[in-house]
Each structure stands twice: as C-alpha cells, then as structure tokens.
Protein backbone atom coordinates (compact mmCIF):
# COMPACT_ATOMS: atom_id res chain seq x y z
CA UNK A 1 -136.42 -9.60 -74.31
CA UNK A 2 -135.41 -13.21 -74.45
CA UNK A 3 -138.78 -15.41 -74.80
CA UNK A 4 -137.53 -19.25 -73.99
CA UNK A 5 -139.40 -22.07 -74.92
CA UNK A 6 -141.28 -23.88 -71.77
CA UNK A 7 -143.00 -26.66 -70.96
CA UNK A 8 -145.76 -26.64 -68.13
CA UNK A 9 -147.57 -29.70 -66.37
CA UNK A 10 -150.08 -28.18 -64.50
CA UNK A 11 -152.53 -30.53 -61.72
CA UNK A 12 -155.81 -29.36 -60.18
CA UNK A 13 -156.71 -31.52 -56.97
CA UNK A 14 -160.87 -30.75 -56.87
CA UNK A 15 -160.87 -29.45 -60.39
CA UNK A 16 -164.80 -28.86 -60.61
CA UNK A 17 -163.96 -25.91 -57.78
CA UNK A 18 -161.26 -24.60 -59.04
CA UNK A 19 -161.47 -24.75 -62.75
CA UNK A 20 -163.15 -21.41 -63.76
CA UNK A 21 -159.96 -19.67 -61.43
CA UNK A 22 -157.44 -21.77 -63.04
CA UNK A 23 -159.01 -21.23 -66.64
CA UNK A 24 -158.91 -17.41 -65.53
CA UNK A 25 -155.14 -16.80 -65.13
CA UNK A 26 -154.51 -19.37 -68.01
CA UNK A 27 -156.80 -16.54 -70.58
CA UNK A 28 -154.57 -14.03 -68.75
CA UNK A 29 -151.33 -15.09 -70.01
CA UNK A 30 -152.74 -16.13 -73.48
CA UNK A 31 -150.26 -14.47 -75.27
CA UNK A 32 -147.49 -16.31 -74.26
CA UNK A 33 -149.21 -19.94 -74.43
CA UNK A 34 -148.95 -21.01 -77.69
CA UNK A 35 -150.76 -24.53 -77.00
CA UNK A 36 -152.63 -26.29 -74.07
CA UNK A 37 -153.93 -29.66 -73.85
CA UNK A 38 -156.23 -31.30 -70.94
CA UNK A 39 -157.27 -34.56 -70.09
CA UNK A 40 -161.29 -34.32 -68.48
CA UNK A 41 -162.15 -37.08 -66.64
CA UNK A 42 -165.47 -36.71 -65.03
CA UNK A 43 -165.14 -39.57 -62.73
CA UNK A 44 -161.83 -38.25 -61.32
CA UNK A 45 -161.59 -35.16 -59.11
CA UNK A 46 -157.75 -34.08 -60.67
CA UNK A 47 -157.34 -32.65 -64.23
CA UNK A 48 -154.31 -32.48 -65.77
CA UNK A 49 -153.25 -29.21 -68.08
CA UNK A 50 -149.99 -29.53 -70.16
CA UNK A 51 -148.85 -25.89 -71.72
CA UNK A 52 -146.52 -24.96 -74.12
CA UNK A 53 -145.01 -21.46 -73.82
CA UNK A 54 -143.09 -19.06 -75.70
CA UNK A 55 -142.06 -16.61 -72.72
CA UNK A 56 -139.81 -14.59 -70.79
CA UNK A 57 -138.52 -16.01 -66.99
CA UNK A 58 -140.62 -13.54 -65.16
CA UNK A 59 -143.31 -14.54 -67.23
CA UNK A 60 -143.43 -17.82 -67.01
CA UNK A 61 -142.65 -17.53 -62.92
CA UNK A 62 -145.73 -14.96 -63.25
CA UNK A 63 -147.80 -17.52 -64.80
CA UNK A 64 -146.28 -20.45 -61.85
CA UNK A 65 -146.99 -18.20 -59.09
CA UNK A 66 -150.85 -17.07 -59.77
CA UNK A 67 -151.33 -20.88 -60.54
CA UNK A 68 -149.93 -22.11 -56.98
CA UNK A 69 -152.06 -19.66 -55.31
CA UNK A 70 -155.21 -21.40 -56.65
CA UNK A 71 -155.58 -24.21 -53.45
CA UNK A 72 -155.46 -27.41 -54.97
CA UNK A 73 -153.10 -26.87 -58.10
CA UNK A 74 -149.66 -27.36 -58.63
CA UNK A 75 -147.11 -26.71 -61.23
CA UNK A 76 -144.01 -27.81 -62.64
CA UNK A 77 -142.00 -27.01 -65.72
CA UNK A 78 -138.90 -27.01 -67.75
CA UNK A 79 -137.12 -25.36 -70.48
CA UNK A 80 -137.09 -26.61 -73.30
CA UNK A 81 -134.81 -24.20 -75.81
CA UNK A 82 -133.54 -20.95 -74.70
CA UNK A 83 -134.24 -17.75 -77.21
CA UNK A 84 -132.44 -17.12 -80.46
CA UNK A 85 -132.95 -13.65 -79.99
C-alpha cells in the first residue's frame, strides 16, 4: 500500500456552523494526518486548516470528498513525495 506524502489547505466559509462537522471527519482520518495547523480568527467567519498527510490516494480522496460535502468548505491539495515503499 503506497502511503504518499500530501499537503491539504482546507477553508470553512461560516466556520462557527460547521466546525464541530469538519473537526468530525478530520478525528476520523487521524491516522493518516500526521499534523494540522489552524488559524482562529473570531472576527472573521472563514477558518483556514492546513494538513499534512501520510496516505494512500483513496484515502486522501476519502478524506477530500467527506470534507466537500460539509456546505461551506472547500479543499485543495497536492503531493508532495510519492512512497518509498
């Protein structure tokens, strides 16, 4: 199984609404995110979520897909080193 390194911007339009879904896929696919960062801004209503991932494709499209069906969020990332597996 051929875990890639990825990197994940993530951006929650309305975050105060949508947080506790987003936060719930994120603890779902904890074992492939092997660092998060997030920038609160209580005076804005977007949040921004960077990831870092160690994971397979279907995985980390998984991961994409769950995210984009949250209203408000969207997702982009990019590989960063394939496996040495």
């Amino acid at each position: 199984m051929n875990r890639n390194i990825w990197v994940a911007g993530i951006l929650v339009d309305e975050r105060a609404n949508h947080a506790l879904e987003v936060q719930q896929v994120l603890t779902e696919f904890g074992p492939v995110i092997t660092s998060r960062g997030g920038i609160p801004d209580p005076g804005r209503r977007r949040g921004i979520i960077t990831l870092t991932m160690q994971a397979t494709d279907d995985e980390k499209q998984d991961l994409e897909n769950k995210l984009k069906k949250i209203p408000g969020v969207s997702v982009k990332s990019l590989c960063l080193a394939e496996s040495t597996e």
